[in-house]
C-alpha atoms as a PDB file:
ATOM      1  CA  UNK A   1       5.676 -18.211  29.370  1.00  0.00           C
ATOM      2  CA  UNK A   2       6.167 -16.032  26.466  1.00  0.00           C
ATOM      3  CA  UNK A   3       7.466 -12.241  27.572  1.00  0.00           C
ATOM      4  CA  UNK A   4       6.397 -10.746  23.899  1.00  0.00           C
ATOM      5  CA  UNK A   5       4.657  -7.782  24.604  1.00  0.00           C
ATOM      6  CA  UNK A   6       1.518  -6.631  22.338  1.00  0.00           C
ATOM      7  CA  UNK A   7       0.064  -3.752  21.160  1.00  0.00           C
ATOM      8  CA  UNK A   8      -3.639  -4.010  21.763  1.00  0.00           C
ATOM      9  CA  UNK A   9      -5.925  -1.631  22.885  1.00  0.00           C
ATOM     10  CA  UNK A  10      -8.129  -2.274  25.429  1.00  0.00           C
ATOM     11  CA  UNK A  11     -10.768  -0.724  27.505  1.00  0.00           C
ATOM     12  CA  UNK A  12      -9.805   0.819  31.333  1.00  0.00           C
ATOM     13  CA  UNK A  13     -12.210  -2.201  32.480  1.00  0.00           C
ATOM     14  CA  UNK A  14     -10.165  -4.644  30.887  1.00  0.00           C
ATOM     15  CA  UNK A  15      -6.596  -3.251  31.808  1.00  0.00           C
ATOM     16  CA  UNK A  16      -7.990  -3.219  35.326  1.00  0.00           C
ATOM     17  CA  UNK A  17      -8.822  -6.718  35.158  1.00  0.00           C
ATOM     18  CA  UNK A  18      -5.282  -7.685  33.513  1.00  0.00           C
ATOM     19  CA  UNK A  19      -3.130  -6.086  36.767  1.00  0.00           C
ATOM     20  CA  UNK A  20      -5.731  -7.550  38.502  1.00  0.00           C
ATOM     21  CA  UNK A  21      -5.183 -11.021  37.739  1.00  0.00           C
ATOM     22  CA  UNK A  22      -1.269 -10.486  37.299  1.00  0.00           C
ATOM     23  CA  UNK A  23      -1.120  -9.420  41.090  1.00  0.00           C
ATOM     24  CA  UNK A  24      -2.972 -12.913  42.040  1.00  0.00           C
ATOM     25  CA  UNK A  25       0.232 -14.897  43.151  1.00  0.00           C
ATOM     26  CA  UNK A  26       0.799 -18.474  41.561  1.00  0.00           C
ATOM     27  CA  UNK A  27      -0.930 -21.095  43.676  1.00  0.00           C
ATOM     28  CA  UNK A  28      -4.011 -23.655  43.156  1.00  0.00           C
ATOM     29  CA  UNK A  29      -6.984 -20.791  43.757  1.00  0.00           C
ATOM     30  CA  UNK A  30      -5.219 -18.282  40.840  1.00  0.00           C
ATOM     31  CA  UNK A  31      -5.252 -21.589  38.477  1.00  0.00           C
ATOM     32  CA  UNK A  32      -9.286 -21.939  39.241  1.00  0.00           C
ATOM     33  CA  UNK A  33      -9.709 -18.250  38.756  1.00  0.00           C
ATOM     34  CA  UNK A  34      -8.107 -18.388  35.522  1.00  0.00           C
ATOM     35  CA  UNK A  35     -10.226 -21.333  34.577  1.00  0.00           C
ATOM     36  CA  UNK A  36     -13.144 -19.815  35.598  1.00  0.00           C
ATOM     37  CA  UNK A  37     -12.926 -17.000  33.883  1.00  0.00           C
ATOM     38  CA  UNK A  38     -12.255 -18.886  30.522  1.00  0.00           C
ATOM     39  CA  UNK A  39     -15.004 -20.841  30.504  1.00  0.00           C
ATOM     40  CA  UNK A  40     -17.070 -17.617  31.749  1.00  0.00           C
ATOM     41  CA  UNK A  41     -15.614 -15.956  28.225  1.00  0.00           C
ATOM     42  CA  UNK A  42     -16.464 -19.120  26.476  1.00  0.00           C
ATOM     43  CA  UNK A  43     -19.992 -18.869  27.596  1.00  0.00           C
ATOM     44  CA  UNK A  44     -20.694 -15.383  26.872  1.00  0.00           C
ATOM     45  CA  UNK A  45     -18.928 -15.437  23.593  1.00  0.00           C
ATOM     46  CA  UNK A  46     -21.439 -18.091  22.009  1.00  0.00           C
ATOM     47  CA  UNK A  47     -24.344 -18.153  24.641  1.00  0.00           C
ATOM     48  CA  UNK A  48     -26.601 -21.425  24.287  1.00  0.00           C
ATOM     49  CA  UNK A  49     -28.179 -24.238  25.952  1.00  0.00           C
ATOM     50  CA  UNK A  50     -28.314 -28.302  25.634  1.00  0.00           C
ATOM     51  CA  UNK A  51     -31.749 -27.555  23.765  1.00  0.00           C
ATOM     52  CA  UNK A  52     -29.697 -26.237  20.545  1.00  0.00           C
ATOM     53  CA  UNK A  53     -31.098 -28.099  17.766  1.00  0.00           C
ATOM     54  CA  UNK A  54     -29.511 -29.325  14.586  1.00  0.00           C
ATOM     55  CA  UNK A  55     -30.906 -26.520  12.273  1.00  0.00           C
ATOM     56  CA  UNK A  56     -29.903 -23.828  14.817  1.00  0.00           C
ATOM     57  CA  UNK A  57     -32.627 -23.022  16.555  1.00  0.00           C
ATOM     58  CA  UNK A  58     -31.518 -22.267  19.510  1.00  0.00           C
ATOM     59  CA  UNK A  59     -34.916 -24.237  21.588  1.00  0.00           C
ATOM     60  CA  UNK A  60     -38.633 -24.168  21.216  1.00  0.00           C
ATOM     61  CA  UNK A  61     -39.001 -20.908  22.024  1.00  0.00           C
ATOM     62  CA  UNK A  62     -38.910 -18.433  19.233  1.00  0.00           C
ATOM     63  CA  UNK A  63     -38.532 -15.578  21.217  1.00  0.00           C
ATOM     64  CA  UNK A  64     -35.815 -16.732  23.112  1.00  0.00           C
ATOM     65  CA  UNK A  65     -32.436 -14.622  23.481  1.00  0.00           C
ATOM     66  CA  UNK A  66     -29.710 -17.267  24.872  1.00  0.00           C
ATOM     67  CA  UNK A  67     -27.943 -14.050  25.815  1.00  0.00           C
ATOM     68  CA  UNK A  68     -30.492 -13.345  28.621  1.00  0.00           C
ATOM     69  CA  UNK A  69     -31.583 -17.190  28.476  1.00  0.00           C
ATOM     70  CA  UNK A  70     -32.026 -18.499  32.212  1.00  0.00           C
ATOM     71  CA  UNK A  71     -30.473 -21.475  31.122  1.00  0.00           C
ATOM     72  CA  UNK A  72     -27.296 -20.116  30.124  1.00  0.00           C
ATOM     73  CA  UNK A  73     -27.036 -17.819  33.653  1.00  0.00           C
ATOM     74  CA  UNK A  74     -27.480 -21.769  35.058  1.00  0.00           C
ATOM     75  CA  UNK A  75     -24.088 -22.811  33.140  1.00  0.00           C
ATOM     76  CA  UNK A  76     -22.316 -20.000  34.313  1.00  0.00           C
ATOM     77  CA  UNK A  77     -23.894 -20.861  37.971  1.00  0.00           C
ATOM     78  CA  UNK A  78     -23.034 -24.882  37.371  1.00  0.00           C
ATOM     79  CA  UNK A  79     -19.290 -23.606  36.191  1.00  0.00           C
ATOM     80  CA  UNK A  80     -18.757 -21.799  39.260  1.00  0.00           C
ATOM     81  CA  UNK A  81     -19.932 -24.524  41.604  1.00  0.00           C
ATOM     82  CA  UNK A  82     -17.637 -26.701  39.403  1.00  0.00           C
ATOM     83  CA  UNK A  83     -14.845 -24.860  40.149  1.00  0.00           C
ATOM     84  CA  UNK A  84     -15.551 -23.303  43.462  1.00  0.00           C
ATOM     85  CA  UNK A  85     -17.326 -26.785  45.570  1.00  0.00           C
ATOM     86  CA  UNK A  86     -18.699 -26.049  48.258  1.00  0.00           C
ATOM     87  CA  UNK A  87     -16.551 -26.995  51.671  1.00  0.00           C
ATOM     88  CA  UNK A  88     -18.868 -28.937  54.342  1.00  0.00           C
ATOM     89  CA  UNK A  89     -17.850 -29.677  57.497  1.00  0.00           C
END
């Protein structure tokens, strides 16, 4: 791990989150959390579904916002379930 320390400003959310992960002690659930979270960013950064077409529209409907896309909530859901299965016993 790299102990460089950067300058970047960020909001009170976001610092809250940071000590808030930090504090999660290094064991199998902090490496899902971490994971989670990624692909979480990864989502919301470039929100779309399977239905993306080649020329970029984004599926057949026109009025569609992939930010607020049902489908797209569903890959966050299917992400979670991914990395939090569900224990039966």
């Amino acid at each position: 791990m790299n102990d460089e320390v950067l300058s970047i400003p960020v909001s009170r959310l976001e610092r809250n989150l940071i000590f808030a992960l930090r504090e999660v002690p290094e064991s199998p659930l902090r490496a899902r959390v971490l994971g989670l979270l990624e692909g979480l960013v990864r989502i919301a950064q470039e929100p779309c579904c399977n239905e993306t077409q080649a020329d970029g529209v984004p599926c057949a409907s026109v009025r569609s916002q992939c930010d607020a896309c049902p489908r797209v909530f569903e890959k966050a859901r299917a992400l979670f379930d991914r990395s939090f299965p569900a224990v039966t016993a």
